[in-house]
Protein backbone atom coordinates (compact mmCIF):
# COMPACT_ATOMS: atom_id res chain seq x y z
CA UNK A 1 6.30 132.76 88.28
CA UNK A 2 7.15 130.54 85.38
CA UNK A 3 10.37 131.30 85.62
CA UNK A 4 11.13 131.23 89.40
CA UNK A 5 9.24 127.21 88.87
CA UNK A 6 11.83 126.48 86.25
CA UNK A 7 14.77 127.82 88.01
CA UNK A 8 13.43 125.66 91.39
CA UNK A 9 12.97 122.40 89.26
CA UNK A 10 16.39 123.31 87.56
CA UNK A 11 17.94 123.63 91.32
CA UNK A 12 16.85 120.41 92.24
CA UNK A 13 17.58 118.57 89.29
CA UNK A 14 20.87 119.66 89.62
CA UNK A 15 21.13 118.78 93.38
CA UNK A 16 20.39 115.15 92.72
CA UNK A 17 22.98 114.81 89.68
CA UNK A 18 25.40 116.23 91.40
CA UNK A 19 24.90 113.72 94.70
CA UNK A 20 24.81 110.91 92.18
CA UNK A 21 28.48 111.72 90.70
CA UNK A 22 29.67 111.98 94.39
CA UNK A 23 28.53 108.30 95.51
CA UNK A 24 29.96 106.91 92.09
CA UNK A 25 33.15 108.50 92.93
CA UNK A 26 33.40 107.66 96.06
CA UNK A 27 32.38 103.89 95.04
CA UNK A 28 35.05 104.05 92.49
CA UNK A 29 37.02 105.35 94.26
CA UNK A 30 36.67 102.17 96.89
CA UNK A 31 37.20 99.89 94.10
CA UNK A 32 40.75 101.54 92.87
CA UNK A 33 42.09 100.99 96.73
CA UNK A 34 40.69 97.34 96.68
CA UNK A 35 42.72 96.82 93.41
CA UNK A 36 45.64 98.47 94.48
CA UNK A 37 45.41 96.04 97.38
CA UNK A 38 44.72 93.09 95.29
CA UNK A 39 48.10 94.00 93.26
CA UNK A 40 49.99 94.69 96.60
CA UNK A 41 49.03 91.17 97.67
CA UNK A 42 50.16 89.78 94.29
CA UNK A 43 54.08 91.50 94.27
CA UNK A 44 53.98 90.07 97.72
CA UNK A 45 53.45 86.70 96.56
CA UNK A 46 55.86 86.81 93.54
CA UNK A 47 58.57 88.46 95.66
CA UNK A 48 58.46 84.88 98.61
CA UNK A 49 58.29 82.70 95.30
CA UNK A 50 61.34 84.86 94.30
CA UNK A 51 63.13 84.54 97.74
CA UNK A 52 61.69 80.45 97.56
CA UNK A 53 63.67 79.57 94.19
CA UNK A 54 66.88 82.20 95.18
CA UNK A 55 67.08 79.55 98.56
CA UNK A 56 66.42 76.73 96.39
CA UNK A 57 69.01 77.81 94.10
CA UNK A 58 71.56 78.82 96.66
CA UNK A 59 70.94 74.73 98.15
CA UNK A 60 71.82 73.14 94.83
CA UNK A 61 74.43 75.31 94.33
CA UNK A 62 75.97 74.58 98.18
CA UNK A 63 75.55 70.88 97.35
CA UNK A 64 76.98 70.99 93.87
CA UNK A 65 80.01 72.47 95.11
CA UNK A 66 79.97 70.09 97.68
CA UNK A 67 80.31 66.99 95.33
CA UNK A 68 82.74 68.92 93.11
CA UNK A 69 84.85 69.12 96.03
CA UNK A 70 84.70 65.48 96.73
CA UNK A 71 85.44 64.59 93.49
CA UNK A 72 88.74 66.63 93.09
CA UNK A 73 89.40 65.12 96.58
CA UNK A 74 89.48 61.40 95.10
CA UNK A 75 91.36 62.90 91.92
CA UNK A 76 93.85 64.14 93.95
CA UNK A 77 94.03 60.91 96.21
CA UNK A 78 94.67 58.59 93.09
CA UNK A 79 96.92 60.85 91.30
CA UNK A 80 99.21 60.93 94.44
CA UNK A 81 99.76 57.54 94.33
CA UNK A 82 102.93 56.52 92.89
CA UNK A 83 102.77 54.74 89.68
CA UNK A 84 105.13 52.47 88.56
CA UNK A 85 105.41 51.30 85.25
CA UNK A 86 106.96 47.69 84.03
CA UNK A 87 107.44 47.01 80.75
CA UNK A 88 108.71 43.46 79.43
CA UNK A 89 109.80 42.72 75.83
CA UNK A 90 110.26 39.06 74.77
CA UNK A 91 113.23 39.21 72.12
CA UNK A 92 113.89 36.01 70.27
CA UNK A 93 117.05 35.48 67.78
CA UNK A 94 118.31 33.40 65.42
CA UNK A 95 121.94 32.70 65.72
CA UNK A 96 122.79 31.25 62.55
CA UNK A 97 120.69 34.31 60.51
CA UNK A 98 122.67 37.15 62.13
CA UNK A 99 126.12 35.62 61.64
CA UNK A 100 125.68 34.67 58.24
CA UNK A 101 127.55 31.26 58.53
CA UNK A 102 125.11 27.88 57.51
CA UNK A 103 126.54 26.23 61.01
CA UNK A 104 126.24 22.65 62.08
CA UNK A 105 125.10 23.38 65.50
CA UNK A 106 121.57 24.38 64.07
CA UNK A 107 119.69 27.30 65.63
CA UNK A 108 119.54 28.58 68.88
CA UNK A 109 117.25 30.79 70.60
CA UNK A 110 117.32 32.98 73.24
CA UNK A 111 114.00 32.96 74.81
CA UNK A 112 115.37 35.00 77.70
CA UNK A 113 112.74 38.09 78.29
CA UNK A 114 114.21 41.58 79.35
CA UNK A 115 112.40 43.40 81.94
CA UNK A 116 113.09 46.77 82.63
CA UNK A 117 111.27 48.94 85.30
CA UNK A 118 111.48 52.70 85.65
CA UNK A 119 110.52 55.03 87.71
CA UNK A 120 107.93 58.00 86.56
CA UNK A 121 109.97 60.46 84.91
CA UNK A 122 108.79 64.32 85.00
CA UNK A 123 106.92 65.72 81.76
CA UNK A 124 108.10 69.20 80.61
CA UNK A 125 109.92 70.76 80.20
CA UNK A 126 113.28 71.69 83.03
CA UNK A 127 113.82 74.66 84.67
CA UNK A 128 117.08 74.53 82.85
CA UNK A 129 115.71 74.59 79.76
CA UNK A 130 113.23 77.33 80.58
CA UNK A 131 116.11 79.25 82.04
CA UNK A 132 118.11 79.21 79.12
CA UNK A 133 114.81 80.00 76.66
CA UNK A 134 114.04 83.05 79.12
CA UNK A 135 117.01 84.29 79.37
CA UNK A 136 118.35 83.86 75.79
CA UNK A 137 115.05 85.81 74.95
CA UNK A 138 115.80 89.13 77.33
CA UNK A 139 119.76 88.71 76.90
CA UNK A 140 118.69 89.37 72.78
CA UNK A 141 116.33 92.20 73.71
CA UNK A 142 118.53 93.72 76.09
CA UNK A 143 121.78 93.43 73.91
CA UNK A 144 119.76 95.07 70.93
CA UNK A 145 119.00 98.01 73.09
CA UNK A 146 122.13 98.48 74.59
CA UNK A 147 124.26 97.99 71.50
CA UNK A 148 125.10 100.14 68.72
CA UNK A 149 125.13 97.15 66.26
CA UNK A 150 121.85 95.89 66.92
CA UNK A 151 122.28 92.26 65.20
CA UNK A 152 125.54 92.03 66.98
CA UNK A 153 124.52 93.00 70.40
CA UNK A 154 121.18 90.93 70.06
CA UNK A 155 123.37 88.03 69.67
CA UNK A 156 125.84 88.09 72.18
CA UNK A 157 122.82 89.19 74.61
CA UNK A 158 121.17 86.03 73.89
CA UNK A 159 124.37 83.80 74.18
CA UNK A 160 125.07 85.98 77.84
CA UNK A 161 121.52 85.35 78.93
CA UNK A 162 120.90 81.97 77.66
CA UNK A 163 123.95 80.90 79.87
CA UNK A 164 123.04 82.57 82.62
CA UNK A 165 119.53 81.20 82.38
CA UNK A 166 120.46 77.87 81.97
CA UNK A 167 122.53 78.03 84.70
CA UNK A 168 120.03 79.08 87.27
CA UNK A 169 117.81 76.95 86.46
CA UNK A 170 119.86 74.08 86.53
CA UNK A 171 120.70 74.70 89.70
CA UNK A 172 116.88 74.60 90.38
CA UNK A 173 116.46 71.23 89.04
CA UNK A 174 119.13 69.79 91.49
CA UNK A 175 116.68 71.15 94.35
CA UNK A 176 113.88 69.62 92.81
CA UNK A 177 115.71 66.60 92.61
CA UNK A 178 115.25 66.56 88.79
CA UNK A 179 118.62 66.17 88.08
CA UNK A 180 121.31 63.78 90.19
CA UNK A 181 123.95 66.29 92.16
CA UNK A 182 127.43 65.10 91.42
């Protein structure tokens, strides 16, 4: 009888511990999906302070290029102004110094100031002179490879191609307006 007591107390006890593991699990259990939740709502918030700075970014950058665009816009407006540049030079001589005779006419001075205006000339160098580098360059290369005597052909290649080059782009500069057409 002892026994069949011990094994009916046993029974129960173990009942009870087992219903006790079951409600902490399933309390646990409640708690993991309210933290998963909790961290949901979190990536949610990061991710529209994300999209928040990518429009805020995507505005300054819009308006930056804006005002770069405006500023190459006046660049371009003064630059395509024509610019003309005077230059005056006051010269003043002595007679009597340059010609090396004590006269008895004394000194005399020309005050007289020269002026002389250009016009903007173009910086560079011409086509003609790019022609005749160019094709003094390929004319050596291509006379070396043809040509048995590779010094000799290099040179005459160069001579052929630097004419040629020079021609050409001559002709160019008289379209550009570079260079007066007789």
């Amino acid at each position: 009888m002892r026994k069949i007591v011990l094994a009916g107390f046993l029974s129960v006890f173990l009942m009870t511990a087992c219903k006790k593991d079951d409600s902490v699990a399933e309390k646990s259990l409640e708690a993991q999906k309210l933290e998963f939740q909790a961290r949901q709502l979190e990536i949610e918030k990061q991710k529209l302070a994300i999209e928040k700075e990518k429009m805020v970014y995507e505005a300054q950058k819009k308006a930056d290029s804006i005002s770069e665009t405006k500023k190459a816009r006046a660049a371009a407006e003064n630059n395509s102004r024509p610019q003309v540049i005077r230059e005056t030079r006051t010269i003043y001589r002595d007679r009597n110094s340059n010609s090396g005779s004590s006269g008895s006419n004394g000194s005399y001075a020309n005050n007289g100031s020269g002026t002389s205006q250009g016009t903007t000339q173009k910086k560079g160098w011409s086509k003609a002179a790019q022609g005749a580098v160019i094709g003094g360059a390929t004319g050596a290369v291509g006379g070396a490879i043809i040509s048995k005597h590779k010094g000799t052909g290099a040179a005459i290649g160069a001579a052929v191609g630097a004419a040629g080059g020079y021609i050409i782009g001559h002709e160019k500069d008289k379209k550009d307006g570079r260079v007066k057409k007789k």
